[in-house]
C-alpha atoms as a PDB file:
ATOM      1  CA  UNK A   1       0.000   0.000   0.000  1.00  0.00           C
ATOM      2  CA  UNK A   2       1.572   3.468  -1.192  1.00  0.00           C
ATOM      3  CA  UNK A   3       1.173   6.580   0.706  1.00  0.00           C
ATOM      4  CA  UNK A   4      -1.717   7.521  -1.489  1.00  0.00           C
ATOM      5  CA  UNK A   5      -3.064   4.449  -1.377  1.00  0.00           C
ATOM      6  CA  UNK A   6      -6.581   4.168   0.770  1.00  0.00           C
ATOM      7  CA  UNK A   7      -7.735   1.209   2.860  1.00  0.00           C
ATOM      8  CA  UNK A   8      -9.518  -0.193   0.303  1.00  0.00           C
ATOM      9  CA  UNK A   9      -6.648  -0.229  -1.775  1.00  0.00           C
ATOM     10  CA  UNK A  10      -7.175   2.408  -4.342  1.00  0.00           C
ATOM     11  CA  UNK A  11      -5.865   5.133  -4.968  1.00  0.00           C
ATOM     12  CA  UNK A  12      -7.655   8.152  -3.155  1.00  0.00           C
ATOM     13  CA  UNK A  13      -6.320  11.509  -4.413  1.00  0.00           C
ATOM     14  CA  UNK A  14      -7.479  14.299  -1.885  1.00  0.00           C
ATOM     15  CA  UNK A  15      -6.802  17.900  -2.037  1.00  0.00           C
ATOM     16  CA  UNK A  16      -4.530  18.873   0.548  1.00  0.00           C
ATOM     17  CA  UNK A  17      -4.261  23.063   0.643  1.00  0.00           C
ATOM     18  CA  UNK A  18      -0.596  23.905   0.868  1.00  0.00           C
ATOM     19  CA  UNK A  19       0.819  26.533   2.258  1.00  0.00           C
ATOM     20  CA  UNK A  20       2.710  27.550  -0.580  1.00  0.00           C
ATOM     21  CA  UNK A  21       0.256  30.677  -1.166  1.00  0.00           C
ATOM     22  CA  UNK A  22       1.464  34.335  -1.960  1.00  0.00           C
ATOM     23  CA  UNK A  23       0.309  37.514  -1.519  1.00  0.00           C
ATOM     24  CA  UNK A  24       1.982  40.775  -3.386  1.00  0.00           C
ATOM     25  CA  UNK A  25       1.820  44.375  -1.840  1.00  0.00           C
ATOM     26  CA  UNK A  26       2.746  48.051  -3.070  1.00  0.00           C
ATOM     27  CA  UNK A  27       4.029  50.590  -0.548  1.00  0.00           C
ATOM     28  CA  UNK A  28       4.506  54.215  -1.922  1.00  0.00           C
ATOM     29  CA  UNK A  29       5.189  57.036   0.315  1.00  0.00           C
ATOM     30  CA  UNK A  30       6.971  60.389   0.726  1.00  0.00           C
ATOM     31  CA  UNK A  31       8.447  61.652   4.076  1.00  0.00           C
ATOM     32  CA  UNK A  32      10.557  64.864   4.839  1.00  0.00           C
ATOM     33  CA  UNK A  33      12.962  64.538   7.283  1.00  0.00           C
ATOM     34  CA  UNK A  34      14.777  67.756   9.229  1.00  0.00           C
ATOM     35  CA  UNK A  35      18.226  67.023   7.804  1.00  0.00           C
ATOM     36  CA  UNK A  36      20.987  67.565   5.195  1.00  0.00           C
ATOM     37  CA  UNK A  37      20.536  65.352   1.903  1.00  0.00           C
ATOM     38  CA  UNK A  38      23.602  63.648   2.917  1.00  0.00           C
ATOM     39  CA  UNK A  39      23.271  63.046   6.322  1.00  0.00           C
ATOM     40  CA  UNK A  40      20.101  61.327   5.511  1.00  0.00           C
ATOM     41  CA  UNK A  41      22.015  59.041   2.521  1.00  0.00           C
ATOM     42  CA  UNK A  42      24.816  58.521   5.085  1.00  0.00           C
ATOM     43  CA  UNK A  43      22.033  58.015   8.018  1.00  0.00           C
ATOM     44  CA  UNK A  44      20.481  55.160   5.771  1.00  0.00           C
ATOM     45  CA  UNK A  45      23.198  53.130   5.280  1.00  0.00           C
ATOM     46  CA  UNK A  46      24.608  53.302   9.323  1.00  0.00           C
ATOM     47  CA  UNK A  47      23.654  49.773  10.461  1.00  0.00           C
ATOM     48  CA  UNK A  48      23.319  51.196  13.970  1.00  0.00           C
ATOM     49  CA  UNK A  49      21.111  54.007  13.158  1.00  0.00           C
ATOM     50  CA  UNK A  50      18.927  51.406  10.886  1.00  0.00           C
ATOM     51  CA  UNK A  51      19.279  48.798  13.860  1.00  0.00           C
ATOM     52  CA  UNK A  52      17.725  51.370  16.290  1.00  0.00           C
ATOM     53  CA  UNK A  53      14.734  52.336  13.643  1.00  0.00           C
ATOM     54  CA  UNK A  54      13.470  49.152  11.924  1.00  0.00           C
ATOM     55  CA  UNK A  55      11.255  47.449  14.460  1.00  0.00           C
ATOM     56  CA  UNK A  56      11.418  44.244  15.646  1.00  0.00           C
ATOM     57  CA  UNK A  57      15.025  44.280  14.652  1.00  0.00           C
ATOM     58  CA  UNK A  58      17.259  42.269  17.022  1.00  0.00           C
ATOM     59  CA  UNK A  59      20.843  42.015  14.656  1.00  0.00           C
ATOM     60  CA  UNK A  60      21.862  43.849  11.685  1.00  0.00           C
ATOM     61  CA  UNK A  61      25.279  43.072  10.265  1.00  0.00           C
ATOM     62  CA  UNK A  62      27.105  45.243   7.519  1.00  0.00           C
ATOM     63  CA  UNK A  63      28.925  42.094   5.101  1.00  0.00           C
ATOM     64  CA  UNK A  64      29.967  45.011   3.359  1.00  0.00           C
ATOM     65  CA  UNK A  65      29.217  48.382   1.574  1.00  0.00           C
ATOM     66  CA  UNK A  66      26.494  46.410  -0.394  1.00  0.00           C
ATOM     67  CA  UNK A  67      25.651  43.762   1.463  1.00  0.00           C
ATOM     68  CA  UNK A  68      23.615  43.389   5.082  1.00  0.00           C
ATOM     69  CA  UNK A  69      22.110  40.590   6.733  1.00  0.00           C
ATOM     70  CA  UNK A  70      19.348  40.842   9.584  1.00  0.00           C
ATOM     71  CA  UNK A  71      17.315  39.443  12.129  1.00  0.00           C
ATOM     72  CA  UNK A  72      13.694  40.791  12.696  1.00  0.00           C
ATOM     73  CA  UNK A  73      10.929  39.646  14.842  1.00  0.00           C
ATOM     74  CA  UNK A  74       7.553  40.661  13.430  1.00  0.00           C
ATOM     75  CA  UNK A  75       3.596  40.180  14.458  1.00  0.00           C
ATOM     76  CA  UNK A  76       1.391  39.935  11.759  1.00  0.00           C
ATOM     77  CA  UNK A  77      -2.037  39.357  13.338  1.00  0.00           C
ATOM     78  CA  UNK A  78      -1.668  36.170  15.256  1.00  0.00           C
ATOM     79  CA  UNK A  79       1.439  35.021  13.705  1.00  0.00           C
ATOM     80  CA  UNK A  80       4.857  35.934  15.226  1.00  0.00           C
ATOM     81  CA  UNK A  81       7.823  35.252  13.705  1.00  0.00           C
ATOM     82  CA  UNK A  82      11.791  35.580  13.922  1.00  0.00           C
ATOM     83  CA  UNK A  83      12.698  36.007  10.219  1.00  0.00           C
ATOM     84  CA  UNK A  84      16.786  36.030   8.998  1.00  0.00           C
ATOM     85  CA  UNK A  85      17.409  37.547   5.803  1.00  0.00           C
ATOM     86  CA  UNK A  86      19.759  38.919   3.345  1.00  0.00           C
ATOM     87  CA  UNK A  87      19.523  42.794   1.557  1.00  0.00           C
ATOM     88  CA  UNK A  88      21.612  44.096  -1.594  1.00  0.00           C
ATOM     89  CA  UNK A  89      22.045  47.617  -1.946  1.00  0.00           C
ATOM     90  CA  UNK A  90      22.355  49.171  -5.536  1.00  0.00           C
ATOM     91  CA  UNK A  91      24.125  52.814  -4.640  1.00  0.00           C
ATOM     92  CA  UNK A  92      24.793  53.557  -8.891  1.00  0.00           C
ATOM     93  CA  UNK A  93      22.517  56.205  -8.622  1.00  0.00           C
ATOM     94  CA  UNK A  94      23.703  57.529  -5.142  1.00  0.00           C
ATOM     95  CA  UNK A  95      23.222  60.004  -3.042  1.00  0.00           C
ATOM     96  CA  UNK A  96      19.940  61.039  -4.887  1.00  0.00           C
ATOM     97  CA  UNK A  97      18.816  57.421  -5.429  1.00  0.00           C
ATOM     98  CA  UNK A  98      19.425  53.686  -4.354  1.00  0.00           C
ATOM     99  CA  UNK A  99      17.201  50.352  -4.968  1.00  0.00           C
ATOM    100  CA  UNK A 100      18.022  47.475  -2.002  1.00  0.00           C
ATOM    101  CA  UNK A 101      16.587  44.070  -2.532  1.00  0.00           C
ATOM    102  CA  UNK A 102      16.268  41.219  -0.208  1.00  0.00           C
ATOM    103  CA  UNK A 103      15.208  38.095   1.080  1.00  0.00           C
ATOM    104  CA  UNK A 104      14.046  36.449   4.254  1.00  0.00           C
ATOM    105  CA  UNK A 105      12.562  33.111   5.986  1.00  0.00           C
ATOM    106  CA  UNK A 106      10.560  33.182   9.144  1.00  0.00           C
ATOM    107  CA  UNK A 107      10.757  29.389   8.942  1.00  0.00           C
ATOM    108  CA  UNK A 108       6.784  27.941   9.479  1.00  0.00           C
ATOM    109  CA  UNK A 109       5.377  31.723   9.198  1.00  0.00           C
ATOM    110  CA  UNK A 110       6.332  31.964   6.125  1.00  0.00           C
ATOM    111  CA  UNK A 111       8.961  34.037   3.668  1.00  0.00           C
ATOM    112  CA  UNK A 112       9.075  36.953   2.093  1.00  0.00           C
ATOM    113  CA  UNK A 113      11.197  39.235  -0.795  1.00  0.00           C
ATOM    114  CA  UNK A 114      11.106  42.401  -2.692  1.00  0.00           C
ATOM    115  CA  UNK A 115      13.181  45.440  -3.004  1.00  0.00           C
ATOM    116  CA  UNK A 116      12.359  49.855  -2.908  1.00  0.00           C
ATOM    117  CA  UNK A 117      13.823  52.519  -4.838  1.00  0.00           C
ATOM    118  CA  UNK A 118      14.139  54.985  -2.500  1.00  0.00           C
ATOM    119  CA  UNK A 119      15.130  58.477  -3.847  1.00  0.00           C
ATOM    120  CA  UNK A 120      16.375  61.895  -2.165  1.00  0.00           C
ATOM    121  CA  UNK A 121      15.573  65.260  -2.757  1.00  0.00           C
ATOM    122  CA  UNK A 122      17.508  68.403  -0.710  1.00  0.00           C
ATOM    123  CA  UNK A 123      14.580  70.821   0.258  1.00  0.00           C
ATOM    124  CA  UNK A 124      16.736  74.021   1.758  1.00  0.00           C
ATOM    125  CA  UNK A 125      18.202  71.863   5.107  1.00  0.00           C
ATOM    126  CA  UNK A 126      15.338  69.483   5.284  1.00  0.00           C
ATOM    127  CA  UNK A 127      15.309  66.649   2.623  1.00  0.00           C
ATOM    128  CA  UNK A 128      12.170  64.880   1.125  1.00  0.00           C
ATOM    129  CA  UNK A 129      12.810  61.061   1.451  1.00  0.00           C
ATOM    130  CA  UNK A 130      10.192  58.922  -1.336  1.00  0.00           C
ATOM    131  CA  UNK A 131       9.934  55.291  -1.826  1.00  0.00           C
ATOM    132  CA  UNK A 132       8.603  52.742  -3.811  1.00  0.00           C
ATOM    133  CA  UNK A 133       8.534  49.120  -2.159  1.00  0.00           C
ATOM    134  CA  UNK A 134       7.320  45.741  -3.642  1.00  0.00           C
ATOM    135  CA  UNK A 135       7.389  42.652  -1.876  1.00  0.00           C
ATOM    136  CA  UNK A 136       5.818  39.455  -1.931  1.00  0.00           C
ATOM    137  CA  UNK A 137       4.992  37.243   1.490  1.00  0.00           C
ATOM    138  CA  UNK A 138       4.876  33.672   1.065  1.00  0.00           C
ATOM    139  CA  UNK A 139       3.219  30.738   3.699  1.00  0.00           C
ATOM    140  CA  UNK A 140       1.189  31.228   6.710  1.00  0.00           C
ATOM    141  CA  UNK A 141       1.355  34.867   6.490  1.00  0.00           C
ATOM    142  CA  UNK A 142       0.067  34.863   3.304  1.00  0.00           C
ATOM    143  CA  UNK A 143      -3.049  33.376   4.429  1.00  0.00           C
ATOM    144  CA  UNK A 144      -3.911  36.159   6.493  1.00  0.00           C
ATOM    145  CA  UNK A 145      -4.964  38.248   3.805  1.00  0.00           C
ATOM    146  CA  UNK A 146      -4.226  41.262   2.082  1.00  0.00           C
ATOM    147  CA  UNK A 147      -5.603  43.669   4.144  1.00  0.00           C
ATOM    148  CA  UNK A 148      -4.060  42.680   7.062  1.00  0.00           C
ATOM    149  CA  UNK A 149      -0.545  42.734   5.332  1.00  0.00           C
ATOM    150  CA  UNK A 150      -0.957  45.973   3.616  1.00  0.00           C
ATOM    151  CA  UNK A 151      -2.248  47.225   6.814  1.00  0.00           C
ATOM    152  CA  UNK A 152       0.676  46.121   9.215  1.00  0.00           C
ATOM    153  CA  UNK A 153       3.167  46.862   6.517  1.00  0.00           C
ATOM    154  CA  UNK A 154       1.875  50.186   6.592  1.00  0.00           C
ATOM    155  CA  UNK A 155       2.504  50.578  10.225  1.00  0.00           C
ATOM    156  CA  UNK A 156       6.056  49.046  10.205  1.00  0.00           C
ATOM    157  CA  UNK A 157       6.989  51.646   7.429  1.00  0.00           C
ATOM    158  CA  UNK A 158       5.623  54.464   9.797  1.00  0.00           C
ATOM    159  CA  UNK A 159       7.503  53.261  12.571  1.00  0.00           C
ATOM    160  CA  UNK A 160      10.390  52.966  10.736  1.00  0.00           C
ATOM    161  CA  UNK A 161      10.293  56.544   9.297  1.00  0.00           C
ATOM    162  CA  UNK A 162       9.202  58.167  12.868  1.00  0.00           C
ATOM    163  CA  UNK A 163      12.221  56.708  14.834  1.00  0.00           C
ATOM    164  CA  UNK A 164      14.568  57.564  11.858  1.00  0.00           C
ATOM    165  CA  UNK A 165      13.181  60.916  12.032  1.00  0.00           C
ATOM    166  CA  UNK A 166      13.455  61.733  15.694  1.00  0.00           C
ATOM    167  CA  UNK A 167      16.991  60.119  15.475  1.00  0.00           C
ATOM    168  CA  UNK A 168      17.710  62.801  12.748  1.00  0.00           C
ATOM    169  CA  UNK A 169      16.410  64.971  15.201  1.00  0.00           C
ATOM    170  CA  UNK A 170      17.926  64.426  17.874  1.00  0.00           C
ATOM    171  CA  UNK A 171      21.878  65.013  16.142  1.00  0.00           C
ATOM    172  CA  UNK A 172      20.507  68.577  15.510  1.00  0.00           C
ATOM    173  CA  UNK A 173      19.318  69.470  18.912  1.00  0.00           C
ATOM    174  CA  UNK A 174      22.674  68.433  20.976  1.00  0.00           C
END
């Protein structure tokens, strides 16, 4: 008797739903931040400073100019999950522009990839900070449903810009 084979001895074929779904999502936004153009391209690529803003993140580790690896615990509705990835940075267009791509596996939650273009603009001392993310979440997270993605993605990318922000903030005042 094979592993698809039922009691009876034939075959039984039943649909088993994997969890091999995937949901894509868009972020767009534009933030201006009270600092220099460079200090906010030089700001952006400090592991520390990123370390400190991305939430959730517990190790970030420069490989080199290009190349950082991370580890990020995240809570997507009911799911919580320590993911370990890998990011490229493309800097050929830099300081006005970079693109960063990356990868990462929060083992049984699920995986996810994508990449920004994030470009700079110098506004008098203040500098206007836009982006363009894509990713797409694979496995249990995907399940939860667009909505709730988009939604927490959202927040993450708010958080992340706030405590960037009040870090750029903070140089200026001391």
């Amino acid at each position: 008797m094979g592993p698809l084979t039922g009691a009876s001895g034939n075959t039984s074929i039943r649909q088993i739903p994997l969890l091999l779904e995937s949901e894509n999502m868009e972020l767009k936004d534009e933030i201006i931040i009270n600092a220099p153009m460079q200090r906010v391209y030089e700001a952006l690529n400090d592991p520390d400073i990123l370390r400190e803003c991305i939430p959730g993140c517990e190790e970030l580790i420069q490989h080199s100019d290009t190349e950082l690896e991370a580890k990020i615990v995240l809570k997507v509705g009911p799911v919580k999950a320590r993911f370990s990835g890998d990011v490229q940075l493309d800097k050929s267009g830099a300081p006005d522009a970079f693109s960063l791509t990356g990868q990462g596996n929060g083992g049984a939650a699920g995986h996810a990839k994508g990449g920004a273009d994030v470009t700079l603009v110098a506004d008098g001392d203040t500098t206007i900070l836009s982006y363009d993310a894509k990713a797409q979440i694979g496995g249990k997270l995907a399940q939860l449903g667009s909505r709730l993605i988009q939604s927490t993605a959202k927040k993450l990318a708010a958080k992340f810009f706030k405590k960037f922000a009040e870090v750029l903030d903070g140089e200026t005042v001391g």
